[in-house]
PDB file of N, CA and C in Angstrom:
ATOM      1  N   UNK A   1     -76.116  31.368 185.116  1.00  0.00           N
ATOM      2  CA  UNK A   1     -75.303  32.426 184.569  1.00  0.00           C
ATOM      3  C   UNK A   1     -75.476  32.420 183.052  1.00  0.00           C
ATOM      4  N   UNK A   2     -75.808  33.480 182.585  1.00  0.00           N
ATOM      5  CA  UNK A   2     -76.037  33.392 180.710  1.00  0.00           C
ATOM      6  C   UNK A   2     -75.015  34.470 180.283  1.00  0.00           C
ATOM      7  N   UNK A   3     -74.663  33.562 179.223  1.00  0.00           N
ATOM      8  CA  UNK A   3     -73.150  33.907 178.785  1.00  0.00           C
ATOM      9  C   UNK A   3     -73.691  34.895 177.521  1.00  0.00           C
ATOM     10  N   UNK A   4     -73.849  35.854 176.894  1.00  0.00           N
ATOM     11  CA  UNK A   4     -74.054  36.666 175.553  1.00  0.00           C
ATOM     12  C   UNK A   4     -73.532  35.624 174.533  1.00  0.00           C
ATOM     13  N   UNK A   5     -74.008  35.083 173.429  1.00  0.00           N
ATOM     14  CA  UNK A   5     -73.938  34.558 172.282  1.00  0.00           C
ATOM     15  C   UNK A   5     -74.220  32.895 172.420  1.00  0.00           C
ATOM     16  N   UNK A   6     -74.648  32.448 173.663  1.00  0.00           N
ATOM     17  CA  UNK A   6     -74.574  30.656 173.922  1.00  0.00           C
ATOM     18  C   UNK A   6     -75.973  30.867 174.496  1.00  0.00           C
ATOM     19  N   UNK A   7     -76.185  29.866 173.336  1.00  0.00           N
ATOM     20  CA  UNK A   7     -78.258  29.537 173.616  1.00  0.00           C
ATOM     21  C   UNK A   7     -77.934  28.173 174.339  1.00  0.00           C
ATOM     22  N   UNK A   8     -79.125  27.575 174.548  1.00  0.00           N
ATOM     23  CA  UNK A   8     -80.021  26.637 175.058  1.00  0.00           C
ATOM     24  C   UNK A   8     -78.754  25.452 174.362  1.00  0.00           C
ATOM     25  N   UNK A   9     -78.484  25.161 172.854  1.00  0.00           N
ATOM     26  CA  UNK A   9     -78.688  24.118 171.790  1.00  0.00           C
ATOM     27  C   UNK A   9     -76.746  24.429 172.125  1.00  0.00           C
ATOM     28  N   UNK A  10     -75.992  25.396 172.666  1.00  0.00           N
ATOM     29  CA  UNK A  10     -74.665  25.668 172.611  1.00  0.00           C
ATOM     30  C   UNK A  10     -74.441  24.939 173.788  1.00  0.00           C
ATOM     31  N   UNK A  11     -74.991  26.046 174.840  1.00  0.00           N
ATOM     32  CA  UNK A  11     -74.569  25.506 176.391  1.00  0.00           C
ATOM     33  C   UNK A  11     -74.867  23.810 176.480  1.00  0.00           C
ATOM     34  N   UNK A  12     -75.950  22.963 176.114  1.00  0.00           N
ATOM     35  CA  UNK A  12     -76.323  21.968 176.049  1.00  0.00           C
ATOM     36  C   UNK A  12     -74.594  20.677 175.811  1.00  0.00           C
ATOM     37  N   UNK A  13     -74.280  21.346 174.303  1.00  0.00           N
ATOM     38  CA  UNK A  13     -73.071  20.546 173.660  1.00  0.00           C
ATOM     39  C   UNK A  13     -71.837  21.107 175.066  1.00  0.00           C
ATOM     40  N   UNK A  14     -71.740  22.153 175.290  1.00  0.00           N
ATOM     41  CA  UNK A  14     -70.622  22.297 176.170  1.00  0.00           C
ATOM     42  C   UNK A  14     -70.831  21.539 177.367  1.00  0.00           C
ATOM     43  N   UNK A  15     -71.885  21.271 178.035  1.00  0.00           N
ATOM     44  CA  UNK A  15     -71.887  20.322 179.244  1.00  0.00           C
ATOM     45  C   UNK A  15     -71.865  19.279 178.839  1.00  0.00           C
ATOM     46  N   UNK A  16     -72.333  18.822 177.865  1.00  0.00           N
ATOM     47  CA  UNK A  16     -72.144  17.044 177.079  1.00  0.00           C
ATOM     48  C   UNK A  16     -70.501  17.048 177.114  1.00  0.00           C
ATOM     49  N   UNK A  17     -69.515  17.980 176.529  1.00  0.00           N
ATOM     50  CA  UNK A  17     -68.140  18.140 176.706  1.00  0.00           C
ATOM     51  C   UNK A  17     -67.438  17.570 177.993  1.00  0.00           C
ATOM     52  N   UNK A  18     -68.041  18.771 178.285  1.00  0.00           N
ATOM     53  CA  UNK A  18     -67.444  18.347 180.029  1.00  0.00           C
ATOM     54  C   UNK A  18     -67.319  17.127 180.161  1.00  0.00           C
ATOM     55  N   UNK A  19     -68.525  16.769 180.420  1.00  0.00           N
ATOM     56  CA  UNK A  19     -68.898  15.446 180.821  1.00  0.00           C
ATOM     57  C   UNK A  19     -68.043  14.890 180.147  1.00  0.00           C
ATOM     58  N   UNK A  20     -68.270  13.809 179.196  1.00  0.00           N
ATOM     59  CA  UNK A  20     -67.575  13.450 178.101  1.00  0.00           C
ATOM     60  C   UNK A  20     -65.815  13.562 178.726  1.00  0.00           C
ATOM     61  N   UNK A  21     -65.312  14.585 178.832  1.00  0.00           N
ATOM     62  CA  UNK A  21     -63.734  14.540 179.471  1.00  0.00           C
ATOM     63  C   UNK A  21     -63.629  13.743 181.051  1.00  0.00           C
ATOM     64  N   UNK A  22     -64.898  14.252 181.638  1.00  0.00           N
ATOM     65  CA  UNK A  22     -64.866  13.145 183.123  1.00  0.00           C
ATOM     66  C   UNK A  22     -64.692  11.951 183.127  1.00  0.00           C
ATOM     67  N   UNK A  23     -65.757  11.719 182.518  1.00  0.00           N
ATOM     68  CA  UNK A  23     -65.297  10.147 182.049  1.00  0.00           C
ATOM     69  C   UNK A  23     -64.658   9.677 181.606  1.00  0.00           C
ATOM     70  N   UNK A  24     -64.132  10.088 180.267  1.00  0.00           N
ATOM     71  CA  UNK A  24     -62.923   9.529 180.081  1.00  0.00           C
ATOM     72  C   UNK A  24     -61.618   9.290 181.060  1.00  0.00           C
ATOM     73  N   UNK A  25     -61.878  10.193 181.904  1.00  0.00           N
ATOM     74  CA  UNK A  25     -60.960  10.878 183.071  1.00  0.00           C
ATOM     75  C   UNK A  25     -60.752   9.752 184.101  1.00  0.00           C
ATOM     76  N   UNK A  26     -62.192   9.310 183.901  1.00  0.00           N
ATOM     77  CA  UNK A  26     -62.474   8.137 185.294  1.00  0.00           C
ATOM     78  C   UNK A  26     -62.294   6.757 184.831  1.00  0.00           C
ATOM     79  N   UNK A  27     -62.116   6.481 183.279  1.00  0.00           N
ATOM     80  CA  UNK A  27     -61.897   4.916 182.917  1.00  0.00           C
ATOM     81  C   UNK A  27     -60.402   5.266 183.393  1.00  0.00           C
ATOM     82  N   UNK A  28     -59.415   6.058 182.952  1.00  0.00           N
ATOM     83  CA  UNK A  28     -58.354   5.974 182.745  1.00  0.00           C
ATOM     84  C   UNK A  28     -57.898   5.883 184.069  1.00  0.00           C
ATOM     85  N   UNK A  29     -58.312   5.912 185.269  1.00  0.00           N
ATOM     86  CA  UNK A  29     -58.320   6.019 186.766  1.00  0.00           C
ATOM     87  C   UNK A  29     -58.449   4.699 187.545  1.00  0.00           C
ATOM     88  N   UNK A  30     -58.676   3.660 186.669  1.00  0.00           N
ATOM     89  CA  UNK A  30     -59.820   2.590 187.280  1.00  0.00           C
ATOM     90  C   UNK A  30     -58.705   1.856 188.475  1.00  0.00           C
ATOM     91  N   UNK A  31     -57.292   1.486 187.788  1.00  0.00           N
ATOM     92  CA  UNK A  31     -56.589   0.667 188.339  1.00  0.00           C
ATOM     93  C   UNK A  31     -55.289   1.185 188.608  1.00  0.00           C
ATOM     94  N   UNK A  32     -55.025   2.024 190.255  1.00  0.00           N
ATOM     95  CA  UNK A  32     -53.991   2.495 190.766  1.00  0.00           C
ATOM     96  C   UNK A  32     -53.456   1.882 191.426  1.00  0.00           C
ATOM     97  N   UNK A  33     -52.255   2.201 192.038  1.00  0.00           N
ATOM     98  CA  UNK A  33     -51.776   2.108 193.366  1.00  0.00           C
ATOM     99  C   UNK A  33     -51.301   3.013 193.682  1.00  0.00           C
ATOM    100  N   UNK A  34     -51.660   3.456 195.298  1.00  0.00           N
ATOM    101  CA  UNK A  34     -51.742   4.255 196.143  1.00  0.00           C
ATOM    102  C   UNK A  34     -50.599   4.623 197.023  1.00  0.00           C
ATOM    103  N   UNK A  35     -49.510   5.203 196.307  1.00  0.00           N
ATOM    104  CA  UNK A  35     -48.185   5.361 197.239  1.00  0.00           C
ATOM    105  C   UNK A  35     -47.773   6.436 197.762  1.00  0.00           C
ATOM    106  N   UNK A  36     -48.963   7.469 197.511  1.00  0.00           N
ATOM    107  CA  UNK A  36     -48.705   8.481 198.041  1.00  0.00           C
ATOM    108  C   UNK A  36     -50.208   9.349 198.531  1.00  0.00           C
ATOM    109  N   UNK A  37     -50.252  10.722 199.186  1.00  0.00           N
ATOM    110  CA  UNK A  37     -51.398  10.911 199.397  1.00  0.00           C
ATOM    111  C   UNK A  37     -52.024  11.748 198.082  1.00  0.00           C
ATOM    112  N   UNK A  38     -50.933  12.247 197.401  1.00  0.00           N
ATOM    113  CA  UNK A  38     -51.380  13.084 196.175  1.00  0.00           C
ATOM    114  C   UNK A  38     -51.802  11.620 194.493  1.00  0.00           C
ATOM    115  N   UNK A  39     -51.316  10.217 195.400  1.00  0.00           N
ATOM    116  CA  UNK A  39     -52.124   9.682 193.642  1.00  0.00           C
ATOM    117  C   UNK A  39     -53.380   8.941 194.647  1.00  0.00           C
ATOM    118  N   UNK A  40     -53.606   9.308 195.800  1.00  0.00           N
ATOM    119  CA  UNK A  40     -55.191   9.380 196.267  1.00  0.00           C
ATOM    120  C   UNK A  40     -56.265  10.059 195.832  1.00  0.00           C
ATOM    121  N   UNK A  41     -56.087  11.107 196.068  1.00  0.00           N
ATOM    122  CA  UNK A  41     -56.258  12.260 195.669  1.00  0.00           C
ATOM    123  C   UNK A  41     -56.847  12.758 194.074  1.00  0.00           C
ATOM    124  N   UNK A  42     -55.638  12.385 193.053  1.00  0.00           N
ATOM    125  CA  UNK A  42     -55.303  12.207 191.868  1.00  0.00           C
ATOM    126  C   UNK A  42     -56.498  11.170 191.329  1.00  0.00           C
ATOM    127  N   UNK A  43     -56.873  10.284 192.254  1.00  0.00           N
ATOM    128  CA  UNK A  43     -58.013   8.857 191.611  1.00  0.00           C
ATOM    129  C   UNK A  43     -59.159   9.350 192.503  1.00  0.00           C
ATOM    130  N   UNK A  44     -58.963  10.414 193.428  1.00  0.00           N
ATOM    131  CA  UNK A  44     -60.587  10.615 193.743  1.00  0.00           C
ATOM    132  C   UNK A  44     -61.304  12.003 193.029  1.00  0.00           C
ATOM    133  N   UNK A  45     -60.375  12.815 192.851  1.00  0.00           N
ATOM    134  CA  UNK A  45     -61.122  13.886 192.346  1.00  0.00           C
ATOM    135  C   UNK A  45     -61.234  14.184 191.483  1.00  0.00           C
ATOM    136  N   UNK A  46     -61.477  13.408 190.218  1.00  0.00           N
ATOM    137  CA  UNK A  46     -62.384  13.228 188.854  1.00  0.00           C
ATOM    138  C   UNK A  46     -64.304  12.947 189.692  1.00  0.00           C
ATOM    139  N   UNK A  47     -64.310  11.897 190.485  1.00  0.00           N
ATOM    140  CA  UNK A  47     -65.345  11.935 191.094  1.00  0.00           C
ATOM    141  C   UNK A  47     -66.348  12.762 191.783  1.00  0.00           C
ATOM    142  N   UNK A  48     -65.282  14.068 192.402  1.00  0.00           N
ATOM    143  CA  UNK A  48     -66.280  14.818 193.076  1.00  0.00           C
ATOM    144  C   UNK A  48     -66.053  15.990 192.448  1.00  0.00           C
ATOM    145  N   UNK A  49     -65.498  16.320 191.153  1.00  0.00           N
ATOM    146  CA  UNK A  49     -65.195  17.535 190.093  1.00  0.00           C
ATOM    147  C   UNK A  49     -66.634  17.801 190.082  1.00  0.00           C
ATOM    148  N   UNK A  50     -66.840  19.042 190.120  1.00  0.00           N
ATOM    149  CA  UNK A  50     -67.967  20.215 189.949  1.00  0.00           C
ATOM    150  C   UNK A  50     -69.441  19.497 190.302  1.00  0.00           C
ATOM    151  N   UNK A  51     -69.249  18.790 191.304  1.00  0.00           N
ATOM    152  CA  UNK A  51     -70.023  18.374 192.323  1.00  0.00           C
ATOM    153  C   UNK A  51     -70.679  19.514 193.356  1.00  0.00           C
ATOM    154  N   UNK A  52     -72.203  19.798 193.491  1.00  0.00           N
ATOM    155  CA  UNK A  52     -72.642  20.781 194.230  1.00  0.00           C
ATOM    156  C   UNK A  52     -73.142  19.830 195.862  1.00  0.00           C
ATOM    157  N   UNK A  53     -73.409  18.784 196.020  1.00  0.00           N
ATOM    158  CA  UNK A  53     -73.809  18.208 196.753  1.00  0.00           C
ATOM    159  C   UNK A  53     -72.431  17.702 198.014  1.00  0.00           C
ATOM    160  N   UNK A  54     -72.888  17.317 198.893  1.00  0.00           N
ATOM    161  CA  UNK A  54     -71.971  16.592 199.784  1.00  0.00           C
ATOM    162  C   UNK A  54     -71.869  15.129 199.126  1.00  0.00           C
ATOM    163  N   UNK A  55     -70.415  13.967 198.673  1.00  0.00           N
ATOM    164  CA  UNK A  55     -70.248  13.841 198.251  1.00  0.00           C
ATOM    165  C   UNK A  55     -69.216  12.601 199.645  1.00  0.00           C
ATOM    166  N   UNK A  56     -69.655  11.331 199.632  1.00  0.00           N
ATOM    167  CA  UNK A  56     -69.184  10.162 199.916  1.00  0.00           C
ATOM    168  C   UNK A  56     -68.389   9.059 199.865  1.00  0.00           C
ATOM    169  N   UNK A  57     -67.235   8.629 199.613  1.00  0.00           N
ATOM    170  CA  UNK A  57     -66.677   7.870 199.110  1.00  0.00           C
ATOM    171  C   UNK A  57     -65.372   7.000 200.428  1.00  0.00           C
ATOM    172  N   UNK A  58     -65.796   5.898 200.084  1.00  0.00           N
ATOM    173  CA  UNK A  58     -64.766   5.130 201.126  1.00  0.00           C
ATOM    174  C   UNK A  58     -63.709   4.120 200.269  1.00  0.00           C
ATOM    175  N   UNK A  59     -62.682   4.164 201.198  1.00  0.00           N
ATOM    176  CA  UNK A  59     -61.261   3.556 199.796  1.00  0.00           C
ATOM    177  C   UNK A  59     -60.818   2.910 201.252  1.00  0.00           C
ATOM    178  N   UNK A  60     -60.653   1.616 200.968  1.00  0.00           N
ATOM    179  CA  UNK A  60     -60.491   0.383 201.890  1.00  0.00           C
ATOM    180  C   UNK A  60     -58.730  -0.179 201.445  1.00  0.00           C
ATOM    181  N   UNK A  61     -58.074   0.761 202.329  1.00  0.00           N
ATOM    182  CA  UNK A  61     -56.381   0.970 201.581  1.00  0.00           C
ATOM    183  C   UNK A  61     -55.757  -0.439 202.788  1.00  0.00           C
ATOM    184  N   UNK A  62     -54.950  -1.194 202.022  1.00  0.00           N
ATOM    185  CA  UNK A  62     -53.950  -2.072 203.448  1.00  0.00           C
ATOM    186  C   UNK A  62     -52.833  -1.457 203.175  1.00  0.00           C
TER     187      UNK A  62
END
C-alpha cells in the first residue's frame, strides 16, 4: 500500500517504530501470573501482533 508523501527512507523509520514498541512491549511481559483468561491473552498477543503467518505457541499453566 503507498501512502502519498512516505518514500522508501520514511516508511523504513516507521516500521523500525513499530517494532521498537513490540519489544519493548514484550520485555515488559516477561514475568506474569496468569489469573485470568484476559492476562493470558494480555502476555500472548504482543507475540502474534501483525503477524501474517500461522503462529504457535504453548504455555505449560498448573
Amino acid at each position: 500500500m503507498a501512502v502519498k508523501g512516505l518514500g522508501i527512507a520514511k516508511t523504513a523509520q516507521l516500521k523500525a517504530a513499530f517494532e521498537t514498541g513490540k519489544r519493548v512491549r514484550r520485555l515488559n511481559a516477561r514475568t506474569m501470573t496468569f489469573d485470568s483468561v484476559e492476562a493470558v491473552a494480555a502476555y500472548c498477543y504482543p507475540r502474534f501482533e501483525g503477524k501474517r503467518d500461522e503462529q504457535f505457541i504453548a504455555l505449560l499453566l498448573d
